[in-house]
C-alpha atoms as a PDB file:
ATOM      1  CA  UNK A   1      -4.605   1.738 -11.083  1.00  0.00           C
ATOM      2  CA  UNK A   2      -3.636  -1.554  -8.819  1.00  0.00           C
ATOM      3  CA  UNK A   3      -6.175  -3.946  -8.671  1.00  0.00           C
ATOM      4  CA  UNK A   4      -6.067  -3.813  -4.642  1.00  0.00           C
ATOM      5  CA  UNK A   5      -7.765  -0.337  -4.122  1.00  0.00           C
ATOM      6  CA  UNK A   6      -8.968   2.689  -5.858  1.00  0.00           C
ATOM      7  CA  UNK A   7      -8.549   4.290  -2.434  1.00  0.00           C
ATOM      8  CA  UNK A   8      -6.158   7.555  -2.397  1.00  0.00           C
ATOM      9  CA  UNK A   9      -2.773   6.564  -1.374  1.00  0.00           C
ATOM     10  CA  UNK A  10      -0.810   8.833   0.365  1.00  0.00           C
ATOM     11  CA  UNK A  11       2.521   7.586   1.971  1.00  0.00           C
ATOM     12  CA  UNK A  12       5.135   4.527   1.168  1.00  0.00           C
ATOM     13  CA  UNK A  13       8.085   2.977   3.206  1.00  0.00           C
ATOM     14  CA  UNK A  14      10.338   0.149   2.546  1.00  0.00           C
ATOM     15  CA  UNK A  15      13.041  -1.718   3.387  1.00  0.00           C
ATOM     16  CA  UNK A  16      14.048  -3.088  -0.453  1.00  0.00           C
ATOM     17  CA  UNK A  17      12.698  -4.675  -2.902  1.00  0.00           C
ATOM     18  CA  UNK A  18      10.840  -7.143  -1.871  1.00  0.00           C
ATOM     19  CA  UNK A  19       9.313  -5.436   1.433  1.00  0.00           C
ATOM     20  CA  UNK A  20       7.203  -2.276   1.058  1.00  0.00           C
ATOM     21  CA  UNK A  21       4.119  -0.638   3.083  1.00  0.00           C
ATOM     22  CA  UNK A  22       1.811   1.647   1.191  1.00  0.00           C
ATOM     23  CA  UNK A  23      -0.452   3.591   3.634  1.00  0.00           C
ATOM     24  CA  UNK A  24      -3.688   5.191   1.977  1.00  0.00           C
ATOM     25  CA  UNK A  25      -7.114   6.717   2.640  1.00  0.00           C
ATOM     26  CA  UNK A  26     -10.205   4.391   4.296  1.00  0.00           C
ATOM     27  CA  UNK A  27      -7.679   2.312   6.331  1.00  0.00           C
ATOM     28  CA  UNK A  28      -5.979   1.208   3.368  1.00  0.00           C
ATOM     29  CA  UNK A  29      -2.382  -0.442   4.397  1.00  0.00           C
ATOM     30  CA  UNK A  30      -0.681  -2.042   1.275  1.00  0.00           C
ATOM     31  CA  UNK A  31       2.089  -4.580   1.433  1.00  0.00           C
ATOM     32  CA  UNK A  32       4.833  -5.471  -1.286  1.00  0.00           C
ATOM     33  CA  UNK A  33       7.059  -8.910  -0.702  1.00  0.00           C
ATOM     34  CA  UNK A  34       8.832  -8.344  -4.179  1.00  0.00           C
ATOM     35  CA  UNK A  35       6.077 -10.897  -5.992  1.00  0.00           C
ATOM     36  CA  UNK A  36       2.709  -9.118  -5.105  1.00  0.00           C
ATOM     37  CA  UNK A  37       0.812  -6.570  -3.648  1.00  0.00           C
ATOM     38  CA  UNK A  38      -1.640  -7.713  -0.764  1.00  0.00           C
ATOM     39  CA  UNK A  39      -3.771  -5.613   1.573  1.00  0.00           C
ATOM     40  CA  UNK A  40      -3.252  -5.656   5.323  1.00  0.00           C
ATOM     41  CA  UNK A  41      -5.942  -5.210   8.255  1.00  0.00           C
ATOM     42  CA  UNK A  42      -5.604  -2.188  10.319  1.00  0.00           C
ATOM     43  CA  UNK A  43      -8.342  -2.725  12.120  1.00  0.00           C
ATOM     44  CA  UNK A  44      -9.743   0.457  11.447  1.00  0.00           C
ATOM     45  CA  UNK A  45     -10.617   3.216   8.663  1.00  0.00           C
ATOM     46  CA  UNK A  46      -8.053   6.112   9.013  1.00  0.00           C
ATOM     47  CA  UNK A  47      -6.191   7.574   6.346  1.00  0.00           C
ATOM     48  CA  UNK A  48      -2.494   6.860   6.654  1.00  0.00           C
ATOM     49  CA  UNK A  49      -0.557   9.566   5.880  1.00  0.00           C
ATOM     50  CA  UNK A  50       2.789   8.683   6.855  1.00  0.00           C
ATOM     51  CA  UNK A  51       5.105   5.612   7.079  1.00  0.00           C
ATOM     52  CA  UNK A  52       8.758   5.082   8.894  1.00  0.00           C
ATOM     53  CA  UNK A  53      10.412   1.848  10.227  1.00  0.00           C
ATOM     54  CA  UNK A  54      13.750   0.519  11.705  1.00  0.00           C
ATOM     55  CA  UNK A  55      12.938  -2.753  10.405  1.00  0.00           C
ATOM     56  CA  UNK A  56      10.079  -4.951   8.583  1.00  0.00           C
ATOM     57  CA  UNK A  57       8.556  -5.816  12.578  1.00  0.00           C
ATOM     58  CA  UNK A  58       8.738  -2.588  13.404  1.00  0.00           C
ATOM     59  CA  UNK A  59       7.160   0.059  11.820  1.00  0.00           C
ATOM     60  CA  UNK A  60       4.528   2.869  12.444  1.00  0.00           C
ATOM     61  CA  UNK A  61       1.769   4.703  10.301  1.00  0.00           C
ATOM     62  CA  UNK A  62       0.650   8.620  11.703  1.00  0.00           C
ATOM     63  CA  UNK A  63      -3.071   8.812  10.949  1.00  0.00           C
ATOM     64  CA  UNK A  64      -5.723  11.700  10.286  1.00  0.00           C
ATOM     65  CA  UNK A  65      -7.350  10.605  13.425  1.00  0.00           C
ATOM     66  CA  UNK A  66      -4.816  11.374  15.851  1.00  0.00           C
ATOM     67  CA  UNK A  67      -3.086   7.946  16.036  1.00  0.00           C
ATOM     68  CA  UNK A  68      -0.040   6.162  16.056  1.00  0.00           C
ATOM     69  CA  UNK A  69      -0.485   2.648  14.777  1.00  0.00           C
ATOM     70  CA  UNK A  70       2.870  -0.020  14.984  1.00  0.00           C
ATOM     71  CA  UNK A  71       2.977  -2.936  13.109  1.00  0.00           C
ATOM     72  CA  UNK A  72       5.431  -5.874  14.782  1.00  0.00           C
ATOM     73  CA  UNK A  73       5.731  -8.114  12.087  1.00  0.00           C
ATOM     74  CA  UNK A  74       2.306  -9.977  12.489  1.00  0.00           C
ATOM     75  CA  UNK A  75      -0.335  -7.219  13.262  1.00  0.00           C
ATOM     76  CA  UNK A  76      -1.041  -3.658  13.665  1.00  0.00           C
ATOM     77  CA  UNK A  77      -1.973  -2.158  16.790  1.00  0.00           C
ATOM     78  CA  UNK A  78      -2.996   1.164  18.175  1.00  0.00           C
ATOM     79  CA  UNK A  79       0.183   3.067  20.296  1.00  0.00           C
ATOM     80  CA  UNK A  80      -0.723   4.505  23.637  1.00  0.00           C
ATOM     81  CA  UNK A  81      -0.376   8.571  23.672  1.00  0.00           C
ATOM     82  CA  UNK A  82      -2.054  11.371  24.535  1.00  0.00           C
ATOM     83  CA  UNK A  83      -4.803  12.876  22.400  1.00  0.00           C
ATOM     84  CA  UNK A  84      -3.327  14.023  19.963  1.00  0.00           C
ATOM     85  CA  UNK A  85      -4.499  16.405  16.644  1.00  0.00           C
ATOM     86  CA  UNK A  86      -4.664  14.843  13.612  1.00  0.00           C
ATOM     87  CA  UNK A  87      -1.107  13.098  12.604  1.00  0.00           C
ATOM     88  CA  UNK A  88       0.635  14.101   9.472  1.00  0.00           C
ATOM     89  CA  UNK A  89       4.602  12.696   9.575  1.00  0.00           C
ATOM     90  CA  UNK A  90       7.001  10.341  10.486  1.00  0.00           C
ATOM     91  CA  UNK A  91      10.450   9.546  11.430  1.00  0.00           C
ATOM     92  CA  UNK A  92      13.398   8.399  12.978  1.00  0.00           C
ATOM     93  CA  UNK A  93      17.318   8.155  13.888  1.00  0.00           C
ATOM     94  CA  UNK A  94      16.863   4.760  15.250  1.00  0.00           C
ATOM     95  CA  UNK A  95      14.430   2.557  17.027  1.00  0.00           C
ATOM     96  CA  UNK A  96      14.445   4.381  20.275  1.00  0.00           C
ATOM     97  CA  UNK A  97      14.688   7.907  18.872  1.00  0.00           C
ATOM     98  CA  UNK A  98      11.213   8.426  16.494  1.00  0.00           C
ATOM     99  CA  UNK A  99       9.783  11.325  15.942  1.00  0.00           C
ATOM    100  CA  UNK A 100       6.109  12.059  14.960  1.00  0.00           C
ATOM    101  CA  UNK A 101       4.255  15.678  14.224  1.00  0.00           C
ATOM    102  CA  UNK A 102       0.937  16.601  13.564  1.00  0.00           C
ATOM    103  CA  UNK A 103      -1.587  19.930  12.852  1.00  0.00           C
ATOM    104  CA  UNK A 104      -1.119  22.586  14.969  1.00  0.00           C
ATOM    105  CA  UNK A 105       2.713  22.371  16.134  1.00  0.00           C
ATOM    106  CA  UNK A 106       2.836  19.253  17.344  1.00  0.00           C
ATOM    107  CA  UNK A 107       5.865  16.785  17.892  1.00  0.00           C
ATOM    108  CA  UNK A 108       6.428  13.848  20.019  1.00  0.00           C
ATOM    109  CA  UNK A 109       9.693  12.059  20.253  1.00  0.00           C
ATOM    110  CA  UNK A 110       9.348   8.244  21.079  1.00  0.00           C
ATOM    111  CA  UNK A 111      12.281   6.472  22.800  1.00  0.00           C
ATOM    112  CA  UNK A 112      11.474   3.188  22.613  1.00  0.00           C
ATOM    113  CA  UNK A 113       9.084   2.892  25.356  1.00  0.00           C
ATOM    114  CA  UNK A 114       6.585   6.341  25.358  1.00  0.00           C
ATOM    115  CA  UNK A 115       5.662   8.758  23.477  1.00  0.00           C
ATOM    116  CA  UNK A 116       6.194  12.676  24.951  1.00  0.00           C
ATOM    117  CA  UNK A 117       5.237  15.627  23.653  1.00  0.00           C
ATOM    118  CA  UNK A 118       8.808  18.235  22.514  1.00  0.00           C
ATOM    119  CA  UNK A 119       8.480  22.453  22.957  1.00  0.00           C
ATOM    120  CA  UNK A 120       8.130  23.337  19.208  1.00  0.00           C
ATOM    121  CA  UNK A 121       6.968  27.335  20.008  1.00  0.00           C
ATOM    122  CA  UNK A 122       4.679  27.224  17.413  1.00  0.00           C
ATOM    123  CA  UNK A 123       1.318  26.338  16.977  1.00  0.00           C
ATOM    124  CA  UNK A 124       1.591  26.295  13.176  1.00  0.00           C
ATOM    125  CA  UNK A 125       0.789  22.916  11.304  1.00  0.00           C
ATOM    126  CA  UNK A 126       3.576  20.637  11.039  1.00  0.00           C
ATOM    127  CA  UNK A 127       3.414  18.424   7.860  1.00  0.00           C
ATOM    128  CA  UNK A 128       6.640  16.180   7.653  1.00  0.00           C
ATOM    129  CA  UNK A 129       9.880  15.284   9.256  1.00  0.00           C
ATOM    130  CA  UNK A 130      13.614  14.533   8.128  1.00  0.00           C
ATOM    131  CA  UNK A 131      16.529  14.194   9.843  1.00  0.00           C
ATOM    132  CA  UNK A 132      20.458  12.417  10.364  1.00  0.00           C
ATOM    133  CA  UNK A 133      22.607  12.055  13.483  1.00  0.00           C
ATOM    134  CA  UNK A 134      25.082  14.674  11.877  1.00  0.00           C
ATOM    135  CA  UNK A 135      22.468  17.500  12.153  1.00  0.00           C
ATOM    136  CA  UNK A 136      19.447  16.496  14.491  1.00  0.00           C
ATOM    137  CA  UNK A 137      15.865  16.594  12.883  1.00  0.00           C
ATOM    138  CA  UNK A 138      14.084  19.215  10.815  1.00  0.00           C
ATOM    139  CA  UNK A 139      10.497  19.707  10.134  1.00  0.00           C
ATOM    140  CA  UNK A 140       8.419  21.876   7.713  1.00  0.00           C
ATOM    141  CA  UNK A 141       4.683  22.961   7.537  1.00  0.00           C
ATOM    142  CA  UNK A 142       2.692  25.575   6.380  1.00  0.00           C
ATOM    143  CA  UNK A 143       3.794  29.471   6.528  1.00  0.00           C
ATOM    144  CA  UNK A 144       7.158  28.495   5.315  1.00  0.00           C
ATOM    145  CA  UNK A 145       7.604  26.799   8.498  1.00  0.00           C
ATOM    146  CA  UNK A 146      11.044  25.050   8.861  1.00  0.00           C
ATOM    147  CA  UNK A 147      12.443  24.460  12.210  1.00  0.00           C
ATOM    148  CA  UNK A 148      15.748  22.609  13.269  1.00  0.00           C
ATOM    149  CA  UNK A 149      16.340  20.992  16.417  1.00  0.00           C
ATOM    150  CA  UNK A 150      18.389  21.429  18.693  1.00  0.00           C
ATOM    151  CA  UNK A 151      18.625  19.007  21.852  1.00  0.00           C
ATOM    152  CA  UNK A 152      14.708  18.885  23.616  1.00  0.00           C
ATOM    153  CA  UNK A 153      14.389  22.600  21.615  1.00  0.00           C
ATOM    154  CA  UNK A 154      13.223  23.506  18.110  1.00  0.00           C
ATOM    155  CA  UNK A 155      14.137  26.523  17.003  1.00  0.00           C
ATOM    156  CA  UNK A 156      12.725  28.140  13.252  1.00  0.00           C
ATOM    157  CA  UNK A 157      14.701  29.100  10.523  1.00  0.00           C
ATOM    158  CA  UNK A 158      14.658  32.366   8.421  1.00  0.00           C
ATOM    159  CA  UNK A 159      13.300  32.022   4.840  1.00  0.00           C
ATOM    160  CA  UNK A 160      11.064  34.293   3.116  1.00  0.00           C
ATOM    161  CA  UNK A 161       8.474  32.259   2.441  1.00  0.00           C
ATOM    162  CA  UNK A 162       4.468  31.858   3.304  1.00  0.00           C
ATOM    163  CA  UNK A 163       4.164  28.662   1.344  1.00  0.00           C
ATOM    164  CA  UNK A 164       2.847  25.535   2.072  1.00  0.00           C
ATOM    165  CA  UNK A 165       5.717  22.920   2.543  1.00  0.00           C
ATOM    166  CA  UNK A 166       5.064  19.063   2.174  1.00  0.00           C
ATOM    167  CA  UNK A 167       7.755  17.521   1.869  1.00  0.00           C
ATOM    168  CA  UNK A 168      11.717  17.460   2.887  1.00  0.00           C
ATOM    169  CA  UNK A 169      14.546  14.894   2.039  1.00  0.00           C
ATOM    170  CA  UNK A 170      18.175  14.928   2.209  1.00  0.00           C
ATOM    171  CA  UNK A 171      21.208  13.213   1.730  1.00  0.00           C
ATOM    172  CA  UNK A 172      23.434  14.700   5.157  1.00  0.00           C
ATOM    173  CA  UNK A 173      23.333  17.815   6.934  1.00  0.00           C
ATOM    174  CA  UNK A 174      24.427  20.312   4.461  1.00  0.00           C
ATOM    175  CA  UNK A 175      21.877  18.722   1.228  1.00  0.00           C
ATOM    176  CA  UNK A 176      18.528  19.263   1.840  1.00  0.00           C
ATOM    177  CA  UNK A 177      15.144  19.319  -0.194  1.00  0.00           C
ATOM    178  CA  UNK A 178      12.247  20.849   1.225  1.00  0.00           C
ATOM    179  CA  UNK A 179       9.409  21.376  -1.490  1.00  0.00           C
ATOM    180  CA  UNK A 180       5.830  22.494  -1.713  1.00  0.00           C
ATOM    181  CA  UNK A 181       2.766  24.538  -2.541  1.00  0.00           C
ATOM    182  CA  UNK A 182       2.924  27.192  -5.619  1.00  0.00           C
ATOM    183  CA  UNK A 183       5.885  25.172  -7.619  1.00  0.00           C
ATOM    184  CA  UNK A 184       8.419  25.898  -4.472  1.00  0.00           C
ATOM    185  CA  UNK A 185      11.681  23.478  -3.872  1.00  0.00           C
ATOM    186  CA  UNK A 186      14.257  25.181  -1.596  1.00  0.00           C
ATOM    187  CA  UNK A 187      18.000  23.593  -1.364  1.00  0.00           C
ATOM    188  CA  UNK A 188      19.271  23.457   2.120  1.00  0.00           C
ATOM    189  CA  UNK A 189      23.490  23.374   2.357  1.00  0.00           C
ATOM    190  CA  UNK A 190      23.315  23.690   6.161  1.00  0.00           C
ATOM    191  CA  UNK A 191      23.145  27.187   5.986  1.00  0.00           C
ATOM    192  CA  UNK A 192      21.556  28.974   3.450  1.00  0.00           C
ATOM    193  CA  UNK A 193      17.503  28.146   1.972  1.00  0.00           C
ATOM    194  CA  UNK A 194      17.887  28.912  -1.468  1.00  0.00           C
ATOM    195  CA  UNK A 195      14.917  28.663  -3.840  1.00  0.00           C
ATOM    196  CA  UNK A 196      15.482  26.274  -7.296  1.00  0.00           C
ATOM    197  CA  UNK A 197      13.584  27.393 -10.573  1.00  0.00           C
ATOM    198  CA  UNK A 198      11.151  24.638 -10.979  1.00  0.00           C
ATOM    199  CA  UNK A 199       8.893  26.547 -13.919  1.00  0.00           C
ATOM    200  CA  UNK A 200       5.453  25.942 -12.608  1.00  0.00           C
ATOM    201  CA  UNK A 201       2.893  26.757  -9.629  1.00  0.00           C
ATOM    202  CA  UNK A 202       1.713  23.523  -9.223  1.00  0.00           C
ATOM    203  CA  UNK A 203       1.853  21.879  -5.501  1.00  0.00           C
ATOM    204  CA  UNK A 204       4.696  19.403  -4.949  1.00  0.00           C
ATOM    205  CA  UNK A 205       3.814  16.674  -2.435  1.00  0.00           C
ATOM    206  CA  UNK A 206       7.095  15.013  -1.652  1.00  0.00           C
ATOM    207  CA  UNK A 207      10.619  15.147  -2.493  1.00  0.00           C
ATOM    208  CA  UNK A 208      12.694  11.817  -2.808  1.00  0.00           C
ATOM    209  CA  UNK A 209      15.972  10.060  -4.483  1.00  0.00           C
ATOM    210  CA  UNK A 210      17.865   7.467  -3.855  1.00  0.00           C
ATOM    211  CA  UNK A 211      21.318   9.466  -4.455  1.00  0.00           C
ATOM    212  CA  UNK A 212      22.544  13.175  -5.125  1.00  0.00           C
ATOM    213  CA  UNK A 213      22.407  13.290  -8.356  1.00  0.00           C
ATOM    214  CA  UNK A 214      19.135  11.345  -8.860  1.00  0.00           C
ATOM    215  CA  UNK A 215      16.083  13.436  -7.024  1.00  0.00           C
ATOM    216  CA  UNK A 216      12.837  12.911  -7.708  1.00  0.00           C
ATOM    217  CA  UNK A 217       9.408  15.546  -6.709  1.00  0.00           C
ATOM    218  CA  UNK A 218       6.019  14.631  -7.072  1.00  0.00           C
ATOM    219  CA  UNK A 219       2.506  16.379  -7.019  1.00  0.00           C
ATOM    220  CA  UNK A 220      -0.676  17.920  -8.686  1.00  0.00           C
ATOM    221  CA  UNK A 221      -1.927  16.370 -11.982  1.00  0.00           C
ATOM    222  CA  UNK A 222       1.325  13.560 -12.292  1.00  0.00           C
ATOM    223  CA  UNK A 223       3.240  15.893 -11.911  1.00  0.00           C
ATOM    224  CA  UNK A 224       7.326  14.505 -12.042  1.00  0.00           C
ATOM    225  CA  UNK A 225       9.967  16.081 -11.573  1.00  0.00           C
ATOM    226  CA  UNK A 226      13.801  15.215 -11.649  1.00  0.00           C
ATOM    227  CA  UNK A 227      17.055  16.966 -10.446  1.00  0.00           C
ATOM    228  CA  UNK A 228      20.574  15.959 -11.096  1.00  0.00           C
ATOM    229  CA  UNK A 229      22.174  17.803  -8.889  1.00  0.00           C
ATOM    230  CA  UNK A 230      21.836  20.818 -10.811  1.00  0.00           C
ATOM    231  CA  UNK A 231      18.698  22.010 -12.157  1.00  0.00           C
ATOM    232  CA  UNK A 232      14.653  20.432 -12.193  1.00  0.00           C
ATOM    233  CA  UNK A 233      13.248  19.367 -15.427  1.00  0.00           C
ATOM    234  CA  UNK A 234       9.440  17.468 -15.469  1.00  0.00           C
ATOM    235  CA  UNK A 235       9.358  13.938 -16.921  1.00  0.00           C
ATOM    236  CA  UNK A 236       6.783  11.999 -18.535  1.00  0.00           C
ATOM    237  CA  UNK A 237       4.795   9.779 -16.051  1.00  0.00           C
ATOM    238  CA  UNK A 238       1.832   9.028 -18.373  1.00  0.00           C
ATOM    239  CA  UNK A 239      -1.032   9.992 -15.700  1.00  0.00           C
ATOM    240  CA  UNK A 240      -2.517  13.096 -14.580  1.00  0.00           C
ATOM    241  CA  UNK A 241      -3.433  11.510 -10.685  1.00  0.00           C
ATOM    242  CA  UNK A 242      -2.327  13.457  -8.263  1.00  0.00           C
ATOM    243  CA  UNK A 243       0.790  11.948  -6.706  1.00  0.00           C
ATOM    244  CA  UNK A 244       1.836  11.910  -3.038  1.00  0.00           C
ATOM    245  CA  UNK A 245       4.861  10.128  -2.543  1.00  0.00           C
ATOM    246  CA  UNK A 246       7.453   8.170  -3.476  1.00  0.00           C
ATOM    247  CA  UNK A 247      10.379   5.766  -2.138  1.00  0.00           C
ATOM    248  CA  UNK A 248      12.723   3.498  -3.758  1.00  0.00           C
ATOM    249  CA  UNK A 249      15.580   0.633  -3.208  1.00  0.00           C
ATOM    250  CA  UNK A 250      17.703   1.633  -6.246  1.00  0.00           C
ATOM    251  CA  UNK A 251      18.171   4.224  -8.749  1.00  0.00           C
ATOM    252  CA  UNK A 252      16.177   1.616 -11.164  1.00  0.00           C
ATOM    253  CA  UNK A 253      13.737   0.822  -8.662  1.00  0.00           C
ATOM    254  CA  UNK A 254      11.269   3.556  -7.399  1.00  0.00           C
ATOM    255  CA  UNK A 255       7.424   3.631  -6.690  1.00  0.00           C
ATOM    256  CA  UNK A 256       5.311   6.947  -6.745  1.00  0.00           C
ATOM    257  CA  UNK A 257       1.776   6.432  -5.148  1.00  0.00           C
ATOM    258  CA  UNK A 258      -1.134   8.533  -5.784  1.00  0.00           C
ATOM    259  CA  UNK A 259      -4.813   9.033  -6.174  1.00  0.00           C
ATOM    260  CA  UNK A 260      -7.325   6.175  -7.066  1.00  0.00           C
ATOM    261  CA  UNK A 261      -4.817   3.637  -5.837  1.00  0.00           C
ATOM    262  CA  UNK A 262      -2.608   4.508  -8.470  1.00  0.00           C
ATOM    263  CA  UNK A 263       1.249   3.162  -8.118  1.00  0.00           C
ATOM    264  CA  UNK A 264       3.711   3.854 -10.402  1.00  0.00           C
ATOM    265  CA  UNK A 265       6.933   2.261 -11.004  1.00  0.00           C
ATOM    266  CA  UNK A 266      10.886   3.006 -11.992  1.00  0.00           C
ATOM    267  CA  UNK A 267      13.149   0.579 -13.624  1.00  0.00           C
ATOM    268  CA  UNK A 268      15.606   3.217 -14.542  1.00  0.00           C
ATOM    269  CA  UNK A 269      14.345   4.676 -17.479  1.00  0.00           C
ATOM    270  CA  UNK A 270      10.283   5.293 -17.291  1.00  0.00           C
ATOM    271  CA  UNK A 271       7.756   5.284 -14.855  1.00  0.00           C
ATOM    272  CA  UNK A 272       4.850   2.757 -15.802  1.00  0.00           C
ATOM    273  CA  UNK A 273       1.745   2.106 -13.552  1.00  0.00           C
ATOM    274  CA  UNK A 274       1.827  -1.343 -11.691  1.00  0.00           C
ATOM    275  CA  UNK A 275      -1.585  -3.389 -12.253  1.00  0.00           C
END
């Protein structure tokens, strides 16, 4: 457990190293300078559950509460927007192209100056975003929701599926993971969803690697799971809290955060909790 919290965490961002932003539950905002983990004020108690930034002085947290905060190097602040439902993910193409979604079909699209709410045609909850210039942005949610973009439209995309999806990460247009409740992980190529054996039912949470043939999914119980390209096969990670996400600089340098303020870390060959 880290010494900082015993809060739920539930997101993580960074930009290497030595500069990483762990969101959480009861306004908890964690920040990593490569040294030591130190808590940050934001000024309010909302559970963050999603982090993306351009750069260290400019990055954003989606909240439970319906809010965008933006952190500019020095503080965090509330954005201006609409009312919106309760925020679930983040992400962007650059600094004036972000994208944010939320419960109930929500998406905004930020250019630098506003946020504005995007068409989706669906009023089905929206749980996290991915994207790359090559191919637009996707976004999954429940109901086996996936929907591509294309230009100011979003437009869904045929799988059989009713699941629950949390997560989605990919390496270009045609390599895509999208993973979720009841053990599911589909492979995207661009055109085809295909579903990969995983051998269990429980809930995957996020999906995450730092190259093609290093992929990492996380979830129910400490629950790890790694891909090489080829098949999934679950790895020791010496807890049973539930895990939420994960980000990393390096193949030997990944964090997985989860419940109780839990935060596990890579070097290349185990995952070990960080005190």
């Amino acid at each position: 457990m880290s010494s900082l919290t015993e809060n739920h965490l539930l997101s993580i961002h960074g930009f290497g190293e030595d500069n990483i932003f762990v969101g959480g539950a009861e306004g908890t905002m964690l920040h990593f300078d490569g040294d030591k983990w130190t808590s940050m004020d934001l000024n309010g108690r909302w559970a963050v559950k999603n982090i993306w930034g351009s750069a260290p002085d400019n990055v954003f947290a989606v909240v439970t509460d319906g809010r965008i905060l933006h952190y500019n190097g020095k503080e965090w602040s509330v954005q201006e927007t609409e009312k919106l439902p309760p925020m679930t993910g983040i992400f962007g193409l650059s600094e004036t192209e972000i994208y944010a979604c939320s419960r109930l079909g929500k998406i905004l699209r930020f250019d630098g100056n506003e946020w504005k709410f995007l068409q989706t045609g669906t009023e089905v909850d929206i749980t996290r975003l991915w994207g790359c210039p090559e191919s637009g942005m996707y976004a999954v949610g429940f109901d086996g929701l996936i929907l591509h973009q294309e230009e100011d439209r979003w437009t869904r995309l045929t799988v059989n599926s009713g699941h629950e999806l949390y997560g989605v990460y990919g390496f270009g247009p045609d390599d895509m993971y999208i993973c979720g409740s009841d053990g599911i992980i589909f492979k995207f190529d661009g055109r085809d969803i295909t579903e990969m054996p995983t051998r269990t039912m429980d809930f995957f949470l996020d999906v995450w690697g730092p190259s093609k043939e290093m992929v990492f999914a996380v979830g129910d119980l400490g629950m790890i799971m790694f891909n090489d390209g080829k098949q999934w096969a679950r790895i020791e990670s010496n807890t049973e809290e539930y895990l939420t996400a994960l980000w990393g600089s390096s193949d030997e340098n990944m964090y997985a955060v989860g419940d109780s303020g839990l935060i596990l870390h890579w070097n290349g060959e185990d995952w070990s909790a960080c005190e």
